[in-house]
Protein backbone atom coordinates (compact mmCIF):
# COMPACT_ATOMS: atom_id res chain seq x y z
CA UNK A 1 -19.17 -63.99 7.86
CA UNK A 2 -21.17 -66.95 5.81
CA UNK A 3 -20.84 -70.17 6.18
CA UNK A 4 -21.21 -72.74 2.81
CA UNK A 5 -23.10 -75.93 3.42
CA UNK A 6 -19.90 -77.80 3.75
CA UNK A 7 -18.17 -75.60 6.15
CA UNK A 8 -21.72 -75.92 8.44
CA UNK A 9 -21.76 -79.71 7.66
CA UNK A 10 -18.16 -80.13 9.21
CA UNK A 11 -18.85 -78.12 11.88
CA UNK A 12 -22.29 -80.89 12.69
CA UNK A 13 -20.03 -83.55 12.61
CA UNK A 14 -16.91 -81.73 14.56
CA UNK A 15 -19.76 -81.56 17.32
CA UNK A 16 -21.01 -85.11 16.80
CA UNK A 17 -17.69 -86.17 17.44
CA UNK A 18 -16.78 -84.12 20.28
CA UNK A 19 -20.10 -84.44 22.60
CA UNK A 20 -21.76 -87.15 21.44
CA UNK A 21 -25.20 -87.47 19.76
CA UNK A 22 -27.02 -87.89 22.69
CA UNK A 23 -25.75 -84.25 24.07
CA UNK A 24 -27.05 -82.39 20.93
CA UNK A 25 -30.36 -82.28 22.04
CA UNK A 26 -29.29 -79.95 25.16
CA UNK A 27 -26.48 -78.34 23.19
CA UNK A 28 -29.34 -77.21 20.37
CA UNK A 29 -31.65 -75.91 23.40
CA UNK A 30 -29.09 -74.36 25.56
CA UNK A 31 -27.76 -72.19 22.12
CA UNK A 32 -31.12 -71.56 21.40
CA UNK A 33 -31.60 -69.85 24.75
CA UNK A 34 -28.29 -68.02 23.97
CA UNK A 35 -29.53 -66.41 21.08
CA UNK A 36 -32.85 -65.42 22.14
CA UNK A 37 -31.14 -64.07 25.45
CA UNK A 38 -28.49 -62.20 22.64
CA UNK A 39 -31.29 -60.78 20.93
CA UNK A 40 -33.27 -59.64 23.48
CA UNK A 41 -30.03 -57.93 25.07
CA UNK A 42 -30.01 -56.14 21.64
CA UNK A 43 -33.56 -55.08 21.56
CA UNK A 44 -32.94 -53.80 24.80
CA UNK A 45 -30.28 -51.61 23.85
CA UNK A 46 -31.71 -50.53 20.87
CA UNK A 47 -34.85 -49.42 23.31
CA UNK A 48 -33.10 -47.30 25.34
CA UNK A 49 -30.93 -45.72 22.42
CA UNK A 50 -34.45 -44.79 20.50
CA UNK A 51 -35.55 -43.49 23.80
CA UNK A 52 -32.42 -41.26 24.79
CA UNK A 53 -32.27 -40.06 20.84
CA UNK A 54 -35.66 -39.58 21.03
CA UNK A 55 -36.18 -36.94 23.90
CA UNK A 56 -33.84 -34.41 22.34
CA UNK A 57 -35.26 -35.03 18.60
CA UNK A 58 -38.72 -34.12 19.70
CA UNK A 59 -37.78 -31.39 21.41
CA UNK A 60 -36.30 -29.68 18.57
CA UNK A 61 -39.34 -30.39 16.45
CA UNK A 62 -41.06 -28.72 18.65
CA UNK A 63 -39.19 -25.47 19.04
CA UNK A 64 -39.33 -25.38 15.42
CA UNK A 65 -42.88 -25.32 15.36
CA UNK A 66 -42.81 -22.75 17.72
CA UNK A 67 -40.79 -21.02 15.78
CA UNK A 68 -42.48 -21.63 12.84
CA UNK A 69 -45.65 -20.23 14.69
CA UNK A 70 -43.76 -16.73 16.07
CA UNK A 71 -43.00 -16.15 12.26
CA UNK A 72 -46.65 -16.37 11.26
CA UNK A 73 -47.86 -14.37 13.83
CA UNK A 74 -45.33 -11.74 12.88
CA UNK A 75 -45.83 -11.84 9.18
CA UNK A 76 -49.77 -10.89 10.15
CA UNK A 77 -48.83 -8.21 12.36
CA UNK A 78 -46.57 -6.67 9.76
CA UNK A 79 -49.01 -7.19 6.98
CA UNK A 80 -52.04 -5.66 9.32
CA UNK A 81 -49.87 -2.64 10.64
CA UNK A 82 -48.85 -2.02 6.80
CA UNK A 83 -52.27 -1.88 5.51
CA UNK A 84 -54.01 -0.43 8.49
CA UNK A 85 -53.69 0.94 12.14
CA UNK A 86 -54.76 -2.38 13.73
């Protein structure tokens, strides 16, 4: 949703109307403090998502590598008992 100039001009003097001019002051602070509550609600969240995804994600990695590793080791073995009695 965007807002034109207008539409946020109308909406300036809708408020002017309605509180007053000597209320925008506090209305400006107090929706300030609204969004930077919002958005730190959202960080928040987004925190413990990342964390909760994360656990699982590196875990997986790392059974890969370990997979990864078991393969190797396996590969040499074969080549070494192929070749000679190791």
């Amino acid at each position: 949703m965007e807002l034109s100039i207008g539409e946020m001009a109308l909406i300036a003097v809708a408020i002017v109307v309605l509180f007053g001019p000597d209320k925008l002051p506090q209305i400006a602070r107090d929706l300030g403090a609204g969004v930077r509550k919002m958005r730190g609600a959202v960080e928040d969240i987004k925190t413990e998502i990342m964390k909760e995804t994360d656990n699982p994600v590196s875990e997986i990695k790392r059974e890969i590598e370990k997979v990864k590793d078991a393969a190797k080791d396996f590969k040499s073995d074969e080549r070494c008992s192929k070749r000679y009695s190791c």
